[in-house]
N, C-alpha and C. Protein backbone atom coordinates (compact mmCIF):
# COMPACT_ATOMS: atom_id res chain seq x y z
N UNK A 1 -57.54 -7.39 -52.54
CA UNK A 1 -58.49 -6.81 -51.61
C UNK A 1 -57.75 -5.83 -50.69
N UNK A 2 -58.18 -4.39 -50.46
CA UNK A 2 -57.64 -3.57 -49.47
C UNK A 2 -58.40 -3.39 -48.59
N UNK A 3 -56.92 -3.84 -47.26
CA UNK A 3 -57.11 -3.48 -45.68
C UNK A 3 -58.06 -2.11 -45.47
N UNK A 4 -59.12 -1.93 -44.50
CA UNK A 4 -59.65 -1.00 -44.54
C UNK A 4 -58.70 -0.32 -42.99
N UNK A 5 -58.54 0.36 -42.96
CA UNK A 5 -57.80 1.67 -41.97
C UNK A 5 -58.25 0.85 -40.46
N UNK A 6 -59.39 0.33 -40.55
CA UNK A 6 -59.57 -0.48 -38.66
C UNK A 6 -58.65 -1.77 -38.48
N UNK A 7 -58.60 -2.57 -39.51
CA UNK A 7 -57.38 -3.67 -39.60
C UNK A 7 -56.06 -3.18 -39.42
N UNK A 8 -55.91 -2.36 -39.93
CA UNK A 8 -54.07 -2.19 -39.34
C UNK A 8 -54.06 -1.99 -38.66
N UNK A 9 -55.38 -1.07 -37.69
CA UNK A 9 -54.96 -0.37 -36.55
C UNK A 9 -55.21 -1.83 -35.30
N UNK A 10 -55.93 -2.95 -35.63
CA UNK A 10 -56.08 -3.89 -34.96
C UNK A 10 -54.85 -4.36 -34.76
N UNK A 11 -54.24 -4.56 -35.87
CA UNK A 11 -52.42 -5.48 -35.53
C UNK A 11 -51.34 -4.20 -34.46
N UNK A 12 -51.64 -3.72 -34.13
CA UNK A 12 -50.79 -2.65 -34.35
C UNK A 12 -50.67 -2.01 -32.51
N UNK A 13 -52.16 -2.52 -31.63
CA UNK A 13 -52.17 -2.51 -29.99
C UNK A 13 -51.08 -3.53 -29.51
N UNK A 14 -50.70 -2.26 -28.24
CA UNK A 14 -49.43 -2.76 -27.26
C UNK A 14 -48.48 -3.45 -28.20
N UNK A 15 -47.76 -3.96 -26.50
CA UNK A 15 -46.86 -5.04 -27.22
C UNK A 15 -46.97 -6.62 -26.64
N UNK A 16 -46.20 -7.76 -27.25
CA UNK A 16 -46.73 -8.48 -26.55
C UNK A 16 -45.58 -8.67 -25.49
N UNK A 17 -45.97 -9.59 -24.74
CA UNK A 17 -45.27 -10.20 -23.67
C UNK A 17 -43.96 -11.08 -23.85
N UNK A 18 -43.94 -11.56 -24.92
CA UNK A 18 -42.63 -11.50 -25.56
C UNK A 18 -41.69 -10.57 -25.19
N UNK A 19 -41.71 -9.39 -25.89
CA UNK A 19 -41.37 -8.22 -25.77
C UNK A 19 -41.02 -7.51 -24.77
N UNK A 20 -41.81 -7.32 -23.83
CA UNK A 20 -42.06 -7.20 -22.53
C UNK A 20 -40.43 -7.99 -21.92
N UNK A 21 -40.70 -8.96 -21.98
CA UNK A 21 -39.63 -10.07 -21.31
C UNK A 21 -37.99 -9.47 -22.15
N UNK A 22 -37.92 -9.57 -23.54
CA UNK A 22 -36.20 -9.69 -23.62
C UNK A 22 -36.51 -8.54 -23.37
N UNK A 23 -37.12 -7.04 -22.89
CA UNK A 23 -36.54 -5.75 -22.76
C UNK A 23 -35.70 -6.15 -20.79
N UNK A 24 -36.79 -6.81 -20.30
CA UNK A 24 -36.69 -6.90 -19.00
C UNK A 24 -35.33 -7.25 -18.68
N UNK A 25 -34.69 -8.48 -19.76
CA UNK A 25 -33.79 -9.25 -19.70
C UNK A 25 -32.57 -8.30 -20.00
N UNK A 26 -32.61 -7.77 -20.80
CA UNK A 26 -31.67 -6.77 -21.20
C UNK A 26 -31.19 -5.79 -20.18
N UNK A 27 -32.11 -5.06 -19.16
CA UNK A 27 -31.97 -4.28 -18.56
C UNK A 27 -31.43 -5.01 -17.21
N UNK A 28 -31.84 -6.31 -16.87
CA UNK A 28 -31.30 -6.95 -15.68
C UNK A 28 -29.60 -7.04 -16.10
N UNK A 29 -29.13 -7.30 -17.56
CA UNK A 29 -27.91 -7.60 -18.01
C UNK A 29 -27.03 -6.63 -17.72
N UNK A 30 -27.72 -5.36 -17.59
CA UNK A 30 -27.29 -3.70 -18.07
C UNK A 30 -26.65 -3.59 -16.45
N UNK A 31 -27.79 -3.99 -15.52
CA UNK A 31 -27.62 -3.80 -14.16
C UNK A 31 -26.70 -4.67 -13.34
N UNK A 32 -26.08 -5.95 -13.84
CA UNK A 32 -25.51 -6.88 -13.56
C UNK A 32 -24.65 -6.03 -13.74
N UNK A 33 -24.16 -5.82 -15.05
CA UNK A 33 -22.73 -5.45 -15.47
C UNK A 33 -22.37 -4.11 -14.34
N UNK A 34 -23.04 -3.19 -14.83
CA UNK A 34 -23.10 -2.07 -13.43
C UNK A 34 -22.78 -2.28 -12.13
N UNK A 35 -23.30 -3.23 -11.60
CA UNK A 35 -23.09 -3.73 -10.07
C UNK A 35 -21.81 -4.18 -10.29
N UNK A 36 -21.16 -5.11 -11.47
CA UNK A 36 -20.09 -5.79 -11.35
C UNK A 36 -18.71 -4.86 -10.88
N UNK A 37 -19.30 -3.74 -11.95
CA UNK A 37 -18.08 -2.05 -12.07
C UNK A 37 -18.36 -1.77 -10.65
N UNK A 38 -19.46 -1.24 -10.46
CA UNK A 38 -18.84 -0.37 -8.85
C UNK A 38 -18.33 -1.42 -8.28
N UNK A 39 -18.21 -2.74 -7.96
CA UNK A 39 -17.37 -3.45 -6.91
C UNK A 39 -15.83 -3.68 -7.47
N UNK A 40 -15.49 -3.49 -8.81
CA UNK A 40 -14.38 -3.21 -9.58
C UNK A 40 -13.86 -1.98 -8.96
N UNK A 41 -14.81 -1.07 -9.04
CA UNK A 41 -14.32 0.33 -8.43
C UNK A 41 -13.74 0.32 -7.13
N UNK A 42 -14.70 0.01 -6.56
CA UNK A 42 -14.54 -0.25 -4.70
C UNK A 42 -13.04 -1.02 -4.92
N UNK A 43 -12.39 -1.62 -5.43
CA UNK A 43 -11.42 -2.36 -5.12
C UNK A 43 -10.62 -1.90 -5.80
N UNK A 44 -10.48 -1.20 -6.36
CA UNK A 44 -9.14 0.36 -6.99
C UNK A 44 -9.33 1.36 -6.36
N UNK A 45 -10.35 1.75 -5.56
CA UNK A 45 -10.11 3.01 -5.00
C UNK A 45 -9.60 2.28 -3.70
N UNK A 46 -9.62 0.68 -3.10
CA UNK A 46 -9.09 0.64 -1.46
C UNK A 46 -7.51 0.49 -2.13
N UNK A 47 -7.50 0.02 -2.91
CA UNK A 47 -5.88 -0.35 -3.60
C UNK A 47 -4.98 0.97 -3.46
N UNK A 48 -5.72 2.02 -4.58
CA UNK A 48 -5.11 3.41 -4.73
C UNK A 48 -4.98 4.00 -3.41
N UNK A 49 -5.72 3.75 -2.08
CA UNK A 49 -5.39 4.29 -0.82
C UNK A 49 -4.38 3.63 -0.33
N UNK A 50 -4.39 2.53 0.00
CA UNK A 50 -3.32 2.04 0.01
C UNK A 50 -1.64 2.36 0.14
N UNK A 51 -1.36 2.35 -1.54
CA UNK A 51 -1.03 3.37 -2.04
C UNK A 51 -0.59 4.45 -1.98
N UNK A 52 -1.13 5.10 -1.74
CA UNK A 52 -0.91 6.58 -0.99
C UNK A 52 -0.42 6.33 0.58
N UNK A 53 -1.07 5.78 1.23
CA UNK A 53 -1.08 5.73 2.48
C UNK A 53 0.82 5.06 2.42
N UNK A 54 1.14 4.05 1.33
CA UNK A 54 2.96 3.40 1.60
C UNK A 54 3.77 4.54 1.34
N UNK A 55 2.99 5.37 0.40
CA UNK A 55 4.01 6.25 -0.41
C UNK A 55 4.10 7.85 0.85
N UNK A 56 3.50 7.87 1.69
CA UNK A 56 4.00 8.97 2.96
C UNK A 56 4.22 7.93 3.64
N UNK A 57 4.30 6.81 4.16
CA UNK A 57 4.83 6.38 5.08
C UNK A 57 6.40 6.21 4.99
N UNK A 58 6.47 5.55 3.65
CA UNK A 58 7.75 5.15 2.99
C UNK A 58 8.68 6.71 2.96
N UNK A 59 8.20 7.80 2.63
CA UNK A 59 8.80 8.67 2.57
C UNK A 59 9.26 9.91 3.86
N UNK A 60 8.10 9.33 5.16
CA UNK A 60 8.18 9.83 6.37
C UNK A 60 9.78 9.17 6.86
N UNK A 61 9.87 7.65 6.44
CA UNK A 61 10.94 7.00 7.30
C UNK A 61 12.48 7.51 6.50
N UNK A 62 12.07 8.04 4.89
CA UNK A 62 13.45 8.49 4.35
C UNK A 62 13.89 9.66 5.03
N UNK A 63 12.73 10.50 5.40
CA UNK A 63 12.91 11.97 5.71
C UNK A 63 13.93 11.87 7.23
N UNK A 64 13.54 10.61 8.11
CA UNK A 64 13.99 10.52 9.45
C UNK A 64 15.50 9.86 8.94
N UNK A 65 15.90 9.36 8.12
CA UNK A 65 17.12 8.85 8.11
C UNK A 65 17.89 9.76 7.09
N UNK A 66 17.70 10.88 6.51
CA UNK A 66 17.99 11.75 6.35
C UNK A 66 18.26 13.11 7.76
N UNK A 67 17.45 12.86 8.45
CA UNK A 67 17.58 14.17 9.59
C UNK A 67 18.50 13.37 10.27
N UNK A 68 19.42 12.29 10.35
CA UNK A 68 20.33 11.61 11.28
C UNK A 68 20.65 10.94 10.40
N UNK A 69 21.29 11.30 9.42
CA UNK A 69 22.23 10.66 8.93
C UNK A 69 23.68 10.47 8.72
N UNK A 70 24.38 10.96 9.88
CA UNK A 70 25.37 10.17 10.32
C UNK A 70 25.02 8.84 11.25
N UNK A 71 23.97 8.72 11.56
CA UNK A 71 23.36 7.35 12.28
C UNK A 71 22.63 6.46 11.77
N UNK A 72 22.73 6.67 10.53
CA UNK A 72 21.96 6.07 9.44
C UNK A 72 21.67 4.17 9.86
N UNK A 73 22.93 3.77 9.73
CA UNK A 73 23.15 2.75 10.35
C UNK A 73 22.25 1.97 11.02
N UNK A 74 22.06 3.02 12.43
CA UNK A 74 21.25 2.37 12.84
C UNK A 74 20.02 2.22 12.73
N UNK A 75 19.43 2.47 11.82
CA UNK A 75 17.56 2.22 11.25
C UNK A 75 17.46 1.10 10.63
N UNK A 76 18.67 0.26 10.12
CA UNK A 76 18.47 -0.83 9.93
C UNK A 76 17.45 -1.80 10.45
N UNK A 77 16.25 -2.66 10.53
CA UNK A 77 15.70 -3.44 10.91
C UNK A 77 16.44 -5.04 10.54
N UNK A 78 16.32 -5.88 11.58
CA UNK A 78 16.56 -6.87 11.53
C UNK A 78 15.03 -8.02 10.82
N UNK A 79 13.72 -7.68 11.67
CA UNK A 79 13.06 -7.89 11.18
C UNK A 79 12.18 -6.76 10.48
N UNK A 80 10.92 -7.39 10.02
CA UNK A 80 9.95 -5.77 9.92
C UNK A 80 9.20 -5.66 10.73
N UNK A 81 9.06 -4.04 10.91
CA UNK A 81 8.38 -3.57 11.63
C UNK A 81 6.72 -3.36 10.97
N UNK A 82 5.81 -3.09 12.02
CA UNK A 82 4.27 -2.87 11.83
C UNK A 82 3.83 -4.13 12.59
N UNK A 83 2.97 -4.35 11.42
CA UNK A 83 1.83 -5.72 11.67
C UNK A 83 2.90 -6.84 12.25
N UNK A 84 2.44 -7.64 13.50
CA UNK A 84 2.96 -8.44 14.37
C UNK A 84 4.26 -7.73 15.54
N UNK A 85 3.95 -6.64 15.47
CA UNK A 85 4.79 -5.91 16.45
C UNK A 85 3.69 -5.10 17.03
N UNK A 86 3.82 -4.78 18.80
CA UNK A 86 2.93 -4.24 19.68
C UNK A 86 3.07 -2.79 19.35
N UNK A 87 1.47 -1.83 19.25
CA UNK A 87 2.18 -0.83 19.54
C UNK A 87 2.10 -0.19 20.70
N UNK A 88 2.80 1.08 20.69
CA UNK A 88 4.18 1.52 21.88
C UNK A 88 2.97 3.12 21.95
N UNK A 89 2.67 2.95 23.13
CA UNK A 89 1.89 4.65 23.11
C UNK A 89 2.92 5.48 23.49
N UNK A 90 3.59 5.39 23.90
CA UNK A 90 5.10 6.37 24.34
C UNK A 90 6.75 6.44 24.00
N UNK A 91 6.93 6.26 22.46
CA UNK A 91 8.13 6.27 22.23
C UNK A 91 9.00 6.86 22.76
N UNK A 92 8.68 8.25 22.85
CA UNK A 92 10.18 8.99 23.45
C UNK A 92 10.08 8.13 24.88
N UNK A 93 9.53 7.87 26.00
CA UNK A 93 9.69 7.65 26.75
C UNK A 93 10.25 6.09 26.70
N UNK A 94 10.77 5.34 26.11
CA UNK A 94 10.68 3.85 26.25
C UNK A 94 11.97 3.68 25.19
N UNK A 95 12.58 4.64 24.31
CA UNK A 95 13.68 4.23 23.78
C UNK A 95 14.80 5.12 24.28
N UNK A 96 15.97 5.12 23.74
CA UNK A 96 17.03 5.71 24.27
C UNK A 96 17.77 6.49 23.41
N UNK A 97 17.71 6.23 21.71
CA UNK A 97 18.38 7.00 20.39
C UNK A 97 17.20 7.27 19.62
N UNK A 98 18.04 8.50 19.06
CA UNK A 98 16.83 9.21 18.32
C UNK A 98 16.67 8.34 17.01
N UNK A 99 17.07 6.78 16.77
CA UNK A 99 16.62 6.06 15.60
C UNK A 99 15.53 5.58 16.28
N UNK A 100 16.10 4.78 17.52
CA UNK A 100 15.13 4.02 18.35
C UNK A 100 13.61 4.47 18.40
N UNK A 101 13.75 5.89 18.58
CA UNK A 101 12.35 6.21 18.77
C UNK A 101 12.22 6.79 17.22
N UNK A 102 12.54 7.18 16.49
CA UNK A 102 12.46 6.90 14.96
C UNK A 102 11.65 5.48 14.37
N UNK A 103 11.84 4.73 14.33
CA UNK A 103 11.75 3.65 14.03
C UNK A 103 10.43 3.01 15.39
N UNK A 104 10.43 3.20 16.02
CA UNK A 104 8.92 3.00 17.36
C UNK A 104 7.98 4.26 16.39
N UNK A 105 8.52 5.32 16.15
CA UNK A 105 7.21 6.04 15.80
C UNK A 105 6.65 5.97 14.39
N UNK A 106 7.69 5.03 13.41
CA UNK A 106 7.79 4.69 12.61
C UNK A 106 6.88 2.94 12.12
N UNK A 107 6.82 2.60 13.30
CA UNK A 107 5.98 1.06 13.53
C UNK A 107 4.50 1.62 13.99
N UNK A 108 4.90 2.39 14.87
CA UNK A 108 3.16 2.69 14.84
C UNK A 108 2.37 3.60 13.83
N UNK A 109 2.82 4.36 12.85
CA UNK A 109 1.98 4.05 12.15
C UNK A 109 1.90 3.43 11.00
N UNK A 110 2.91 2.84 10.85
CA UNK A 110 2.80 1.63 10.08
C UNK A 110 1.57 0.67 10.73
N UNK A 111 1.18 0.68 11.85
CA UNK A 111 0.15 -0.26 12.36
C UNK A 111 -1.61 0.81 12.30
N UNK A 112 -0.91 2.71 12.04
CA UNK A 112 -2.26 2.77 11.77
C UNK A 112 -2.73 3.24 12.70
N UNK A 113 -1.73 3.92 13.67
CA UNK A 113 -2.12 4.76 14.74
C UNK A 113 -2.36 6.48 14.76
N UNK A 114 -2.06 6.93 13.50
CA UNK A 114 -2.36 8.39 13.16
C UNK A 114 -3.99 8.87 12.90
N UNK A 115 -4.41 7.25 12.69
CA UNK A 115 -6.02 7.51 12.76
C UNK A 115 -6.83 6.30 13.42
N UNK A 116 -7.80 7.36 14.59
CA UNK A 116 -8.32 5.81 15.55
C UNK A 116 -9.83 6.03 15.01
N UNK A 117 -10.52 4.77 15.66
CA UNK A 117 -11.78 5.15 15.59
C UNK A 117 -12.72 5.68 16.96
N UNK A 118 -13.61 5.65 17.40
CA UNK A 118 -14.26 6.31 18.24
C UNK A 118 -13.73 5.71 19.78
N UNK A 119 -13.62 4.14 19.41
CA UNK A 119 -13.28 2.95 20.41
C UNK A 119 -11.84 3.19 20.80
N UNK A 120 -10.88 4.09 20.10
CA UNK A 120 -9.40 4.20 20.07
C UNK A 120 -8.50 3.23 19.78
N UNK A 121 -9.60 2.10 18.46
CA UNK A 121 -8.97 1.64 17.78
C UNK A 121 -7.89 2.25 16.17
N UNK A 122 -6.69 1.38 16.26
CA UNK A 122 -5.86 2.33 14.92
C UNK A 122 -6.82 2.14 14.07
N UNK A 123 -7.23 3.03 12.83
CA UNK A 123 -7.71 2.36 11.69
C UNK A 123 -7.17 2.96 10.54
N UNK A 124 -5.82 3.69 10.58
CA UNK A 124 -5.61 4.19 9.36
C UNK A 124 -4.29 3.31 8.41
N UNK A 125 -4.31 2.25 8.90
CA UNK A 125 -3.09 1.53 8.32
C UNK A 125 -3.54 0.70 6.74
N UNK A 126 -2.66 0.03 6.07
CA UNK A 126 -2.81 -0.94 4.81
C UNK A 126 -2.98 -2.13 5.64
N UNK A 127 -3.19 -2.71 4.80
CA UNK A 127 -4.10 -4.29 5.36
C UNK A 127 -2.43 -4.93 5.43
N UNK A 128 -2.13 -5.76 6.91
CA UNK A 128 -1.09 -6.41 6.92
C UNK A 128 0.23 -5.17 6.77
N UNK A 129 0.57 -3.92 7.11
CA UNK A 129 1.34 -3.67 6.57
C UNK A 129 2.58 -3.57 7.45
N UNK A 130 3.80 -3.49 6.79
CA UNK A 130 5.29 -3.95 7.64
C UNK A 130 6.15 -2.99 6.80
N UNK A 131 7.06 -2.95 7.52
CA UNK A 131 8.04 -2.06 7.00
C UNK A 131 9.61 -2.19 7.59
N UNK A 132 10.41 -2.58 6.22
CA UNK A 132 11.89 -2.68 6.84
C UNK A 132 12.78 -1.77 5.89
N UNK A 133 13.81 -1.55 6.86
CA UNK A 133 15.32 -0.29 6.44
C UNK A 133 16.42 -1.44 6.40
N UNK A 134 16.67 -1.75 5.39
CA UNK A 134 18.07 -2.58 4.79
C UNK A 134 19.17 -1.65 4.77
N UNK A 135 20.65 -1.95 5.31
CA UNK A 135 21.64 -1.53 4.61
C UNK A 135 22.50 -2.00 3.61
N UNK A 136 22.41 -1.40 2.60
CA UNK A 136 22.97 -1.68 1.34
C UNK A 136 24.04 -1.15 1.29
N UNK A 137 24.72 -0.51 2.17
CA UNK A 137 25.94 0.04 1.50
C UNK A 137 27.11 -0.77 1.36
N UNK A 138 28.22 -0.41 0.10
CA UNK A 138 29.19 -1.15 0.18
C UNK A 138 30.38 -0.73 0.60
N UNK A 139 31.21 -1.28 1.46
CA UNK A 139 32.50 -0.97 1.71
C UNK A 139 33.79 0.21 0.77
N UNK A 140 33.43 -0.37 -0.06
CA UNK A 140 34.43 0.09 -1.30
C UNK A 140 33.88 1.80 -2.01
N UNK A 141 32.51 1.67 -1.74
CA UNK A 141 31.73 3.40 -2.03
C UNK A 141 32.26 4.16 -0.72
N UNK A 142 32.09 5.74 -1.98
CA UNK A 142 32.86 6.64 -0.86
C UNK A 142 31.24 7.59 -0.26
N UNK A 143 29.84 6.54 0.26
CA UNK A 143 28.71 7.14 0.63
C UNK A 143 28.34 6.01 0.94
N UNK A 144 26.99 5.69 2.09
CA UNK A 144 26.10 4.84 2.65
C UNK A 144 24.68 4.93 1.94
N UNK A 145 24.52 4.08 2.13
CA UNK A 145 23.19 3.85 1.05
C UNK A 145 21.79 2.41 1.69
N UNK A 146 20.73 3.21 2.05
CA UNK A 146 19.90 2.53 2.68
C UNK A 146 18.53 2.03 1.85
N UNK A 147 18.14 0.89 2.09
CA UNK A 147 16.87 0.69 1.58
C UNK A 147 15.48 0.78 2.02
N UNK A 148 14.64 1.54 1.74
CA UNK A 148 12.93 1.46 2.90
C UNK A 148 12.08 0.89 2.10
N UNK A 149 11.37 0.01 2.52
CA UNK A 149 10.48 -0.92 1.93
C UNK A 149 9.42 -0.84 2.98
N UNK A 150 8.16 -0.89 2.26
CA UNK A 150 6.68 -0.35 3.00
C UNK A 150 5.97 -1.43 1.99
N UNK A 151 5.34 -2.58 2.67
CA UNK A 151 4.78 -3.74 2.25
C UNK A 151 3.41 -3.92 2.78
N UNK A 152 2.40 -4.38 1.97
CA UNK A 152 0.86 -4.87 2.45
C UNK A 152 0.44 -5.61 1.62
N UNK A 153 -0.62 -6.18 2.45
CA UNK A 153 -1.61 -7.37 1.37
C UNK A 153 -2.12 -6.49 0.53
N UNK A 154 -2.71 -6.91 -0.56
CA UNK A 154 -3.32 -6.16 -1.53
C UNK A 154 -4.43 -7.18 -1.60
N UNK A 155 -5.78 -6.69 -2.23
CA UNK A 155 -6.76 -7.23 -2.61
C UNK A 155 -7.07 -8.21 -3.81
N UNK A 156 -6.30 -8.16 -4.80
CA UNK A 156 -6.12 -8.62 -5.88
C UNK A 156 -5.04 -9.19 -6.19
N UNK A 157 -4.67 -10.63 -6.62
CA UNK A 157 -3.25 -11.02 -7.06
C UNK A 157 -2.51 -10.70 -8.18
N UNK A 158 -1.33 -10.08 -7.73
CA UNK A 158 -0.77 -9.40 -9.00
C UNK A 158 0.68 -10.33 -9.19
N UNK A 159 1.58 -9.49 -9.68
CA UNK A 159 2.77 -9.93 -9.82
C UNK A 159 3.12 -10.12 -8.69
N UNK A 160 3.99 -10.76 -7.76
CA UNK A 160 4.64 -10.64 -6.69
C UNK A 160 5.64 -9.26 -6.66
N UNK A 161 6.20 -8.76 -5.91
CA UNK A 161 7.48 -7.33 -6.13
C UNK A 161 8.66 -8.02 -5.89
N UNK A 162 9.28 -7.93 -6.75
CA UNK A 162 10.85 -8.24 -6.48
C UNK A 162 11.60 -7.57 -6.02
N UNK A 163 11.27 -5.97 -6.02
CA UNK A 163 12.65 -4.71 -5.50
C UNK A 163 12.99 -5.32 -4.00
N UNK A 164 12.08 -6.21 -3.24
CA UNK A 164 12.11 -6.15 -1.80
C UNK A 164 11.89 -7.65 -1.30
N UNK A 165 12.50 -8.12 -0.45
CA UNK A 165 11.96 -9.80 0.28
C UNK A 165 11.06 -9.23 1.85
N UNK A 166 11.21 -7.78 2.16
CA UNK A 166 10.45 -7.88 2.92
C UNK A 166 9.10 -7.99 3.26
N UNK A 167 8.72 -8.81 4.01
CA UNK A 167 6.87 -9.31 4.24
C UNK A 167 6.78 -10.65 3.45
N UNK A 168 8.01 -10.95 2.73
CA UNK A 168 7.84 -12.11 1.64
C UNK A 168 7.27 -12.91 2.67
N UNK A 169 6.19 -14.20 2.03
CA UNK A 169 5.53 -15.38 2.76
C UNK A 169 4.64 -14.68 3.79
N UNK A 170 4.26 -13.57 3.97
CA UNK A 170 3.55 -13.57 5.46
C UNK A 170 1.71 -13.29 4.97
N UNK A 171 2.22 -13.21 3.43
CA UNK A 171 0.40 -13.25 2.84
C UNK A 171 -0.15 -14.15 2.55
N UNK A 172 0.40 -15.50 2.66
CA UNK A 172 -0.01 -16.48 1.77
C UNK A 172 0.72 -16.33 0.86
N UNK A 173 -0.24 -16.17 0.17
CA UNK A 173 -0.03 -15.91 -1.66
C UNK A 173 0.96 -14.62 -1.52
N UNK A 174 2.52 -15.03 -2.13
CA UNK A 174 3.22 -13.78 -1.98
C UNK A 174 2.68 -13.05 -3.56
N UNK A 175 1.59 -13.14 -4.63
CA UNK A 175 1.42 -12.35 -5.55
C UNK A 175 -0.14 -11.61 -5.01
N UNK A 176 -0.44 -11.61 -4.07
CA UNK A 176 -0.94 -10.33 -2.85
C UNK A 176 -0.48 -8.83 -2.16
N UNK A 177 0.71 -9.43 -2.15
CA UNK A 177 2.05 -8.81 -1.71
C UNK A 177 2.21 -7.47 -2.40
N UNK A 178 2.30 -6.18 -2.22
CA UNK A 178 2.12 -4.77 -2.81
C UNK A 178 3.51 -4.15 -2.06
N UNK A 179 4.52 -3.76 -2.73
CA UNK A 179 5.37 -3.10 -1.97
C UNK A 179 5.75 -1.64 -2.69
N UNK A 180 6.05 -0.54 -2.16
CA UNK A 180 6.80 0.36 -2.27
C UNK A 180 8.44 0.08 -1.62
N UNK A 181 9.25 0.84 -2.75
CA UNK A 181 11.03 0.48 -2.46
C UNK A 181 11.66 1.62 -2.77
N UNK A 182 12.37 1.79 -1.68
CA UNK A 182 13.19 3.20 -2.08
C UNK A 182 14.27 3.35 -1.35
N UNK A 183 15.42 3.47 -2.39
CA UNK A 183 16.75 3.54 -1.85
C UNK A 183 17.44 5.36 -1.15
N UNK A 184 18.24 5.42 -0.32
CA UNK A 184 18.42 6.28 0.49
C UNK A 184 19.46 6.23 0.51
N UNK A 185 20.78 7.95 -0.25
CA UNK A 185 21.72 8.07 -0.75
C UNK A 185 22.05 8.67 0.52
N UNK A 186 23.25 8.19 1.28
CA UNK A 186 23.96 9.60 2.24
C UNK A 186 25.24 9.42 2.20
N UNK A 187 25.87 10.89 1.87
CA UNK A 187 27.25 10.92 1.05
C UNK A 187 27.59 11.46 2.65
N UNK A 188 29.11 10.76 2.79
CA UNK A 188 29.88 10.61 3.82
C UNK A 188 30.01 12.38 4.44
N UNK A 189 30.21 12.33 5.77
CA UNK A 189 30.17 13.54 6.05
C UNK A 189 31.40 13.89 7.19
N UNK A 190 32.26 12.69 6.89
CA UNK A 190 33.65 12.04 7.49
C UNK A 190 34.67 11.44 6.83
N UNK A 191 35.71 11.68 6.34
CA UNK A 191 36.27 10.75 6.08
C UNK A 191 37.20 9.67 6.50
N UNK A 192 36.84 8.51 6.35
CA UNK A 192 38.24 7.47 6.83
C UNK A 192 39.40 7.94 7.09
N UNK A 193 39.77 8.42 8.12
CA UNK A 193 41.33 8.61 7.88
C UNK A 193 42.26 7.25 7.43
N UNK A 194 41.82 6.05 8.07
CA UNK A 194 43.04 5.05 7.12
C UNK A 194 42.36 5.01 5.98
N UNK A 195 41.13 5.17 5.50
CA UNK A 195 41.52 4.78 4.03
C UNK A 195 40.50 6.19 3.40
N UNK A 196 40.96 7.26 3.06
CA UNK A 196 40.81 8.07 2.61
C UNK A 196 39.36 8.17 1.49
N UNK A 197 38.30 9.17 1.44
CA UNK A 197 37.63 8.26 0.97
C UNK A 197 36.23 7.60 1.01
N UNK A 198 36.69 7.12 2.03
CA UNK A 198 35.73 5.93 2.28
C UNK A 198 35.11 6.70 3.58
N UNK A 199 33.41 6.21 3.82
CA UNK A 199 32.85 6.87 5.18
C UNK A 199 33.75 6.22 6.36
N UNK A 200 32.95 6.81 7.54
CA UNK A 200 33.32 6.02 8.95
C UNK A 200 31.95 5.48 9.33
């Protein structure tokens, strides 16, 4: 027996509600995943600032122990500087060597004072961030050789950094811990007279 042309067209209105539903479902899935990425995003682009923000800081403090580097020496930090240190609205006025106030203008913005907000709060710093100048040099080299390390919490747990112990423990979780490390070559610009050679 053949369908006459009004029967097919009977099976054949809308869709059902079935239908209706897994499209719905699908598209809520589509939008989940979406929402999941931009907050993925949001948390690589605060990372990548970050980031940027260690990598001129870190390289502001090489540039200063380079412009005085026969005083190299003294940029050493005992502890680190930034986060848990006050900041200083008047360096030149409050230190006495041009590391001293090196290293004061060097903590504040490590704390984030190159950008305030309306209130003349800092807000341009890394979350937690600190910063210490190691001396590495050895006796027996005929040059001094310094270390700058620029440390912050990070958002995500990664590896811990080994180039550096500075900020170690002050995140908790030291695989939070984000550091930039960079060593600082200064070839003697004196020599030892007793031991020929060697810096003073």
């Amino acid at each position: 027996m053949k369908r006459g042309p009004n029967q097919a067209m009977r099976k054949q209105h809308g869709t059902s509600m079935l239908e209706v539903l897994i499209a719905i479902v699908i598209v809520v899935v589509g939008l989940l995943g979406l929402a999941g990425l931009q907050t993925r995003i949001t948390l690589s682009e605060m990372e990548s600032f970050q980031r940027a923000q260690a990598i001129v800081i870190t390289q502001d403090m090489v540039d200063r122990i380079n412009a005085n580097r026969r005083r190299g020496a003294d940029y050493a930090t005992a502890t680190p500087l930034g986060t848990g240190v006050a900041l200083v609205t008047d360096c030149a006025g409050t230190t006495a060597t041009m590391a001293a106030r090196d290293l004061c203008e060097w903590s504040n913005a490590l704390l984030g004072a190159a950008e305030t907000s309306g209130g003349g709060a800092s807000v341009g710093a890394m979350i937690g961030a600190r910063g210490c100048v190691t001396d590495l040099s050895d006796a027996t080299k005929p040059y001094k050789e310094y270390g700058v390390a620029v440390v912050w919490q990070g958002l995500n747990p990664t590896l811990a950094p080994g180039a550096t112990t500075c900020g170690q423990g002050s995140y908790g979780n030291d695989a939070t811990r984000r550091a930039i490390f960079t060593r600082v070559v200064v070839g003697c610009l004196q020599n030892n007279p007793a031991n020929p050679g060697l810096c003073i």
